[in-house]
C-alpha atoms as a PDB file:
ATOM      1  CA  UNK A   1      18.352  26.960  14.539  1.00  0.00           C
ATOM      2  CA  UNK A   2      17.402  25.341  11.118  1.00  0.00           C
ATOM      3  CA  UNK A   3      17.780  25.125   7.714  1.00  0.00           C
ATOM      4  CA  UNK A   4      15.184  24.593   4.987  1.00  0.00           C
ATOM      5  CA  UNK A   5      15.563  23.154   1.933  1.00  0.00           C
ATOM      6  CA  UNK A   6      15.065  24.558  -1.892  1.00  0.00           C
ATOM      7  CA  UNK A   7      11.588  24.111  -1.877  1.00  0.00           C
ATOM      8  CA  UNK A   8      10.592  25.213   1.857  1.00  0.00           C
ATOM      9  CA  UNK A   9       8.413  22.205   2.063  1.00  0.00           C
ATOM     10  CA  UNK A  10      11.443  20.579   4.545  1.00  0.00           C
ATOM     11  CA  UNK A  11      12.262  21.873   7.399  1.00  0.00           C
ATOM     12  CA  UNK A  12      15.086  20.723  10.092  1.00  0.00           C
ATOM     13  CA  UNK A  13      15.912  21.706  13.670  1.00  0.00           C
ATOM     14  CA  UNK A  14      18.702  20.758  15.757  1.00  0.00           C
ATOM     15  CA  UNK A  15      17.513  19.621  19.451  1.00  0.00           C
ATOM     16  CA  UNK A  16      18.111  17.587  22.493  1.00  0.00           C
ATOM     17  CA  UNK A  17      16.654  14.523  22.380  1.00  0.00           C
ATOM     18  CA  UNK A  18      15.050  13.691  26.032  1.00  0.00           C
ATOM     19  CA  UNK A  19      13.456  10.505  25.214  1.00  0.00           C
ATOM     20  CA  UNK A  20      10.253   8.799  24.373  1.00  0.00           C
ATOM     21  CA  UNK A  21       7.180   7.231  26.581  1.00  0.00           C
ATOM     22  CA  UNK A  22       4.727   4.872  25.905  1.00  0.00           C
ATOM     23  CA  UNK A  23       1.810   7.003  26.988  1.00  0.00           C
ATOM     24  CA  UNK A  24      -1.883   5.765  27.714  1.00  0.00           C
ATOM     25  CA  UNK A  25      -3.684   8.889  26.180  1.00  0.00           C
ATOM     26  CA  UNK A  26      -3.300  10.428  22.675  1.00  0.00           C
ATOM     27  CA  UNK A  27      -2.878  14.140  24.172  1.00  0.00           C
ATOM     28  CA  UNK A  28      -3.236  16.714  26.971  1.00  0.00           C
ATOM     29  CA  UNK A  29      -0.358  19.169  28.898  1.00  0.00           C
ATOM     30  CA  UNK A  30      -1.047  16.249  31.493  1.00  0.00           C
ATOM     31  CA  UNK A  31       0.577  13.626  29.370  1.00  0.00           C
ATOM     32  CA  UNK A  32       3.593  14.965  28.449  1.00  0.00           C
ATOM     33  CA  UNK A  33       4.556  16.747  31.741  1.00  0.00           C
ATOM     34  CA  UNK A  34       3.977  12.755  33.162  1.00  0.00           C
ATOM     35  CA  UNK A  35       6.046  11.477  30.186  1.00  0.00           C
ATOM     36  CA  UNK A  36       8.559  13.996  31.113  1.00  0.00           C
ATOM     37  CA  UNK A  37       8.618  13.073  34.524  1.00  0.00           C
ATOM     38  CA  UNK A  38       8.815   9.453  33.858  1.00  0.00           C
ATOM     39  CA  UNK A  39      11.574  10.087  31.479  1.00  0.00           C
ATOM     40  CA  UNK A  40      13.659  11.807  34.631  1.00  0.00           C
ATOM     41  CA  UNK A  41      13.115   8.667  36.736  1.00  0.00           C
ATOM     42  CA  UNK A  42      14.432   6.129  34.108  1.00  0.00           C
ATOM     43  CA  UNK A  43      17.322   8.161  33.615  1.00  0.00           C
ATOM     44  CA  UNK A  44      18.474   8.528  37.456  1.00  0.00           C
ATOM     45  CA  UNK A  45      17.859   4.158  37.680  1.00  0.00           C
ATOM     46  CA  UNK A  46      19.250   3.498  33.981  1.00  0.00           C
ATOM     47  CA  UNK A  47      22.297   3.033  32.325  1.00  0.00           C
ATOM     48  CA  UNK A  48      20.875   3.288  28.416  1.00  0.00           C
ATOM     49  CA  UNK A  49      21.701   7.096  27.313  1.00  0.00           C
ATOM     50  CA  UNK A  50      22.594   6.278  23.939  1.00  0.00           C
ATOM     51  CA  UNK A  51      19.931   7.925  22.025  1.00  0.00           C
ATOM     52  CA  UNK A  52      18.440  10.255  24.908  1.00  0.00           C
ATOM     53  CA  UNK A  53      19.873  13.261  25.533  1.00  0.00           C
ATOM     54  CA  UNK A  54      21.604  13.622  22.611  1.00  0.00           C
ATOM     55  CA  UNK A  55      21.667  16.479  19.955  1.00  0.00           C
ATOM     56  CA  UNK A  56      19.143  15.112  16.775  1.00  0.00           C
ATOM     57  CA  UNK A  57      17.570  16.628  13.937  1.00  0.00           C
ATOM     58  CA  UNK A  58      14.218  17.131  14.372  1.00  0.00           C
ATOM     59  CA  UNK A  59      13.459  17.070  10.035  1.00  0.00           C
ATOM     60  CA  UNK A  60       9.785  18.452   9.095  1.00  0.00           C
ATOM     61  CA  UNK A  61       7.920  18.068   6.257  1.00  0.00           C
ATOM     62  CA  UNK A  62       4.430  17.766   4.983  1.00  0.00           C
ATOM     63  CA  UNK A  63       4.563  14.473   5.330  1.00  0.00           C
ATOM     64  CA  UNK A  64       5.911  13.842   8.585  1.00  0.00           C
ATOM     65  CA  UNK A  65       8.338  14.336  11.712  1.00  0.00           C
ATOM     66  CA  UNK A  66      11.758  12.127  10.954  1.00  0.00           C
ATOM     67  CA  UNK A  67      14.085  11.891  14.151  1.00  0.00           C
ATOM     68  CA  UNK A  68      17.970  12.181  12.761  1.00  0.00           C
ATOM     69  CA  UNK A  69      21.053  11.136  14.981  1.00  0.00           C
ATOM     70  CA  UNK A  70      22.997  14.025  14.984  1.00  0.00           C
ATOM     71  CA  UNK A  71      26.217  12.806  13.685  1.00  0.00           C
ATOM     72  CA  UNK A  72      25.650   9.984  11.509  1.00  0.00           C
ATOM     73  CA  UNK A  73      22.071  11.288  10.292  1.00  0.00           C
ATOM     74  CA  UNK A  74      21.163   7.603  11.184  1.00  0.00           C
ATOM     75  CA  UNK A  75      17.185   7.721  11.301  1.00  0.00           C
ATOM     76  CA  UNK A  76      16.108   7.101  15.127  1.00  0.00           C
ATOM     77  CA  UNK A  77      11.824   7.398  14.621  1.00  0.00           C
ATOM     78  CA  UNK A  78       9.654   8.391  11.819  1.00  0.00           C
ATOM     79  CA  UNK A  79       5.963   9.931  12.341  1.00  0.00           C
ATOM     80  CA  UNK A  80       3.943  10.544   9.839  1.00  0.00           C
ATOM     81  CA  UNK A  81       1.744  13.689  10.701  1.00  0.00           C
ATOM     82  CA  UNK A  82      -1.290  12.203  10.529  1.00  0.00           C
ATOM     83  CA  UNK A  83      -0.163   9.880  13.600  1.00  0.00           C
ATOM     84  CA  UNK A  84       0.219  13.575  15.634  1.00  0.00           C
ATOM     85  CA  UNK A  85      -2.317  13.957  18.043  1.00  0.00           C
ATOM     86  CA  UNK A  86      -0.787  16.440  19.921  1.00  0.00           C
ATOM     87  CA  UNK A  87       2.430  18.960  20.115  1.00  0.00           C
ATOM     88  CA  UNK A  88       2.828  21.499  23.227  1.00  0.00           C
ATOM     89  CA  UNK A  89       5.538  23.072  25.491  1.00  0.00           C
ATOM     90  CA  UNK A  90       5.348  21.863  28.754  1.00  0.00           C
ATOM     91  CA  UNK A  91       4.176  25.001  31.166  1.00  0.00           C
ATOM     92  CA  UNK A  92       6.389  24.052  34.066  1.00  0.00           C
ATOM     93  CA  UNK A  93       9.499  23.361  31.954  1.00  0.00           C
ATOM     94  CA  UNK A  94       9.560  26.361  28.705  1.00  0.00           C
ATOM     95  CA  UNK A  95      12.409  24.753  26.711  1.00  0.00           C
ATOM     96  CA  UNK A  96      10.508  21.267  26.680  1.00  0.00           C
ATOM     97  CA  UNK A  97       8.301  20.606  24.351  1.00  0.00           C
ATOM     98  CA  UNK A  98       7.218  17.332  22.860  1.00  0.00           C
ATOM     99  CA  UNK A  99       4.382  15.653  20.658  1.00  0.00           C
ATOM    100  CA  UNK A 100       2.398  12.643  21.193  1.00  0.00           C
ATOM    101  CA  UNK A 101       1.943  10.018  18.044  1.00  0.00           C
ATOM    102  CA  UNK A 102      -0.182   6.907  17.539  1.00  0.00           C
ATOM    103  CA  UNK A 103       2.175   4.054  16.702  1.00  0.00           C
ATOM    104  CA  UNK A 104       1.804   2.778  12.781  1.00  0.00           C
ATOM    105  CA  UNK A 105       1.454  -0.566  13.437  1.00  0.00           C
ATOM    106  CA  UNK A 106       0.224  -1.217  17.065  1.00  0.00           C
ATOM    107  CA  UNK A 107      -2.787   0.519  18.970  1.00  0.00           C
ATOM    108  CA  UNK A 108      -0.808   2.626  21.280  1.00  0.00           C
ATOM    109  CA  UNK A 109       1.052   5.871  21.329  1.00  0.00           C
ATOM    110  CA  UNK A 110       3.942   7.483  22.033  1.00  0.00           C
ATOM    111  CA  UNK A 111       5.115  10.646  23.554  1.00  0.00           C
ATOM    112  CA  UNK A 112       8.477  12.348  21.903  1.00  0.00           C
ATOM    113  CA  UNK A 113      10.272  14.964  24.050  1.00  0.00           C
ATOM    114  CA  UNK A 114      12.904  17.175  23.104  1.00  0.00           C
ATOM    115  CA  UNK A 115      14.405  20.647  24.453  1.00  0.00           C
ATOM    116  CA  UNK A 116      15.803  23.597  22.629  1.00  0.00           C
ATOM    117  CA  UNK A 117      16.712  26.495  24.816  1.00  0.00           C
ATOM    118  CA  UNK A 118      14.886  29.313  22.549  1.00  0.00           C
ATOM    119  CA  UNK A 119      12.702  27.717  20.294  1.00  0.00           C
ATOM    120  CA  UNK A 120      10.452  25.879  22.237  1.00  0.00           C
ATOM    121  CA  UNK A 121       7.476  27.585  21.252  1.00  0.00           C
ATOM    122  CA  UNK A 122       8.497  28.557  17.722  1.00  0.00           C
ATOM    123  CA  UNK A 123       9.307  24.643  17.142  1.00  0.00           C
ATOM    124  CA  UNK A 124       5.916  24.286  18.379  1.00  0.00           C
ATOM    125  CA  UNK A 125       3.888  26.134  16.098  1.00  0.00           C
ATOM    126  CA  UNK A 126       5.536  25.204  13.061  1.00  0.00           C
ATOM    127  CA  UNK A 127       5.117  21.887  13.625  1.00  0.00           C
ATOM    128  CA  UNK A 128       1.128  22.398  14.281  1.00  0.00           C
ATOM    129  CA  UNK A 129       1.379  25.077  10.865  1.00  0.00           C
ATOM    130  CA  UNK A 130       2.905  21.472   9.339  1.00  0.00           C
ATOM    131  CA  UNK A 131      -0.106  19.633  10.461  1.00  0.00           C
ATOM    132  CA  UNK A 132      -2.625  21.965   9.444  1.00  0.00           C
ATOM    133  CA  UNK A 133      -1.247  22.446   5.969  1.00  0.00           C
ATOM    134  CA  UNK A 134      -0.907  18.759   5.871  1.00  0.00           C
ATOM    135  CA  UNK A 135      -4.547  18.184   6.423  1.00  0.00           C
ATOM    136  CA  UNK A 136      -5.804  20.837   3.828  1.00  0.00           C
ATOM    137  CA  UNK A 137      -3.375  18.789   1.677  1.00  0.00           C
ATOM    138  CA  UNK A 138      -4.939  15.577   2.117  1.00  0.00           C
ATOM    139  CA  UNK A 139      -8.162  17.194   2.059  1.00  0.00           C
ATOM    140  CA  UNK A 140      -7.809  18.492  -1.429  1.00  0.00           C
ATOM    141  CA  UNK A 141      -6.151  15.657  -2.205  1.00  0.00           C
ATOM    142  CA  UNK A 142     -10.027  13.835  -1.151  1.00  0.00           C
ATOM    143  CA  UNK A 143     -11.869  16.297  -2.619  1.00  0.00           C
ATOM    144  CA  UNK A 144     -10.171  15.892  -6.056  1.00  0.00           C
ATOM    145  CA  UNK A 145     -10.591  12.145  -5.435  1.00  0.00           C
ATOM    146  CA  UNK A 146     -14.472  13.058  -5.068  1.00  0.00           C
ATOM    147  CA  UNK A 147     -14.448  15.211  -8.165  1.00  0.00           C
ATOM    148  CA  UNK A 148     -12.797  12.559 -10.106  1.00  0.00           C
ATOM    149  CA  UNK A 149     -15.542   9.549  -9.288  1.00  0.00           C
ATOM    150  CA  UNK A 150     -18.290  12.216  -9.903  1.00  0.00           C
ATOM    151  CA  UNK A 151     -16.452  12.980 -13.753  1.00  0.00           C
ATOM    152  CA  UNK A 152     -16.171   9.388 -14.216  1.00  0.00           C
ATOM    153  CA  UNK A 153     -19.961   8.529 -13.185  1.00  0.00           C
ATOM    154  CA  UNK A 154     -21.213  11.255 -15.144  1.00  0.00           C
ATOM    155  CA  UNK A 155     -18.864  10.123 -18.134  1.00  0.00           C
ATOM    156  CA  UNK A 156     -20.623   6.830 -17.822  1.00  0.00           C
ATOM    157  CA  UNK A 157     -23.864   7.919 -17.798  1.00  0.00           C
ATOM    158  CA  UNK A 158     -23.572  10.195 -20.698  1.00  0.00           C
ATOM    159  CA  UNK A 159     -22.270   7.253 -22.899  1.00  0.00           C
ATOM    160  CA  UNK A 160     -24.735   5.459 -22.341  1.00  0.00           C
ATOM    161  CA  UNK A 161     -27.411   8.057 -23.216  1.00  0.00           C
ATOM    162  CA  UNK A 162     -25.190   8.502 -26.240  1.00  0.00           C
ATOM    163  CA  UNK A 163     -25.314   4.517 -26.816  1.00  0.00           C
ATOM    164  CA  UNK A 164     -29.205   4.959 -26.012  1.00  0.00           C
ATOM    165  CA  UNK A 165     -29.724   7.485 -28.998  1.00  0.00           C
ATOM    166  CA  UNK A 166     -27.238   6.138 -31.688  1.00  0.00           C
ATOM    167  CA  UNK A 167     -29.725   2.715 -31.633  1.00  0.00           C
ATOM    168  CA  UNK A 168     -32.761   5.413 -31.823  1.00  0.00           C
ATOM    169  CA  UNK A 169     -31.050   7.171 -34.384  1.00  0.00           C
ATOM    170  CA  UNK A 170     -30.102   3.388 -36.268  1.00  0.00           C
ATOM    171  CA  UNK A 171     -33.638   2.593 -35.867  1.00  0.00           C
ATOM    172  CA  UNK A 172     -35.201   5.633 -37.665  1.00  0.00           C
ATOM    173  CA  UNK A 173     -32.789   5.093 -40.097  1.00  0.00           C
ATOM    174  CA  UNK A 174     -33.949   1.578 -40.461  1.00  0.00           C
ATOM    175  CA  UNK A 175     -37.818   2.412 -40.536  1.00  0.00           C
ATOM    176  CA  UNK A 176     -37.082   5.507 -43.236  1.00  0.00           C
ATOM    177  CA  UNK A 177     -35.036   3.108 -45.414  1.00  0.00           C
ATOM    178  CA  UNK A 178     -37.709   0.312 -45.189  1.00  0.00           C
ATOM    179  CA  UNK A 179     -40.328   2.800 -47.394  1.00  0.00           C
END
């Protein structure tokens, strides 16, 4: 079913690849059971099945979901996981599950659909655990950011307090010497 690597921060599952949809909405069951079943209609009028329904590597990590060609390991999409808006099994069809993604550089998303015959759900729920991890990440990662501009204002404004009292302190000097 997988294999994770050394530091169990990577995670990689072997599935069919069914395809992905330009989709209109970032998420809902609604969207991907209509991506699915636009996905079925291309493939009974078209001839391209080079990358659908083929075995991939769906690889998992905190920072994102990476789509691997099977055989060649030849990188087919890459989603970071903040892109994820949504990740579900589709009711109607329990070994399809799939994940909807903004695009990087265009305002639009996409859906990705894929179907394992057991791990549907399990796929599922790591790859929302992923997501959730990923955004406490990011989130400490913001709050340290926070904690580091509030060290370096208050670093400022202590030196020049200390600035402020070393001329008070040259100054009495100055006025004691002066006698």
């Amino acid at each position: 079913m997988s294999d994770i690597s050394e530091d169990d921060n990577e995670i990689t599952f072997r599935v069919k690849f069914l395809g992905r949809v330009e989709v209109l909405r970032p998420e809902g069951l609604q969207i991907l059971e209509e991506a699915a079943l636009s996905l079925k209609i291309a493939d009974s009028t078209s001839s391209e099945k080079a990358a659908k329904n083929s075995k991939v590597h769906l690889f998992l990590s905190l920072n994102g979901l990476d789509i691997l060609e099977n055989k060649t390991k030849f990188l087919l999409y890459s989603c970071p996981l903040p892109t994820v808006s949504f990740c579900a099994v589709i009711p109607s069809s329990p070994k399809v599950f799939g994940f909807v993604a903004k695009h990087p550089a265009a305002d639009m998303y996409h859906c990705y659909l894929f179907q394992s015959k057991k791990f549907s759900h399990v796929l599922v729920s790591v790859i929302g655990d992923a997501f959730k991890a990923s955004q406490k990440e990011s989130s400490v990662q913001g709050g340290r950011d926070l904690i580091v501009e509030a060290l370096r204002h208050k670093n400022k404004l202590l030196q020049r307090e200390n600035a402020e009292l070393k001329k008070k302190l040259a100054g009495q000097i100055d006025t004691s010497n002066s006698f």
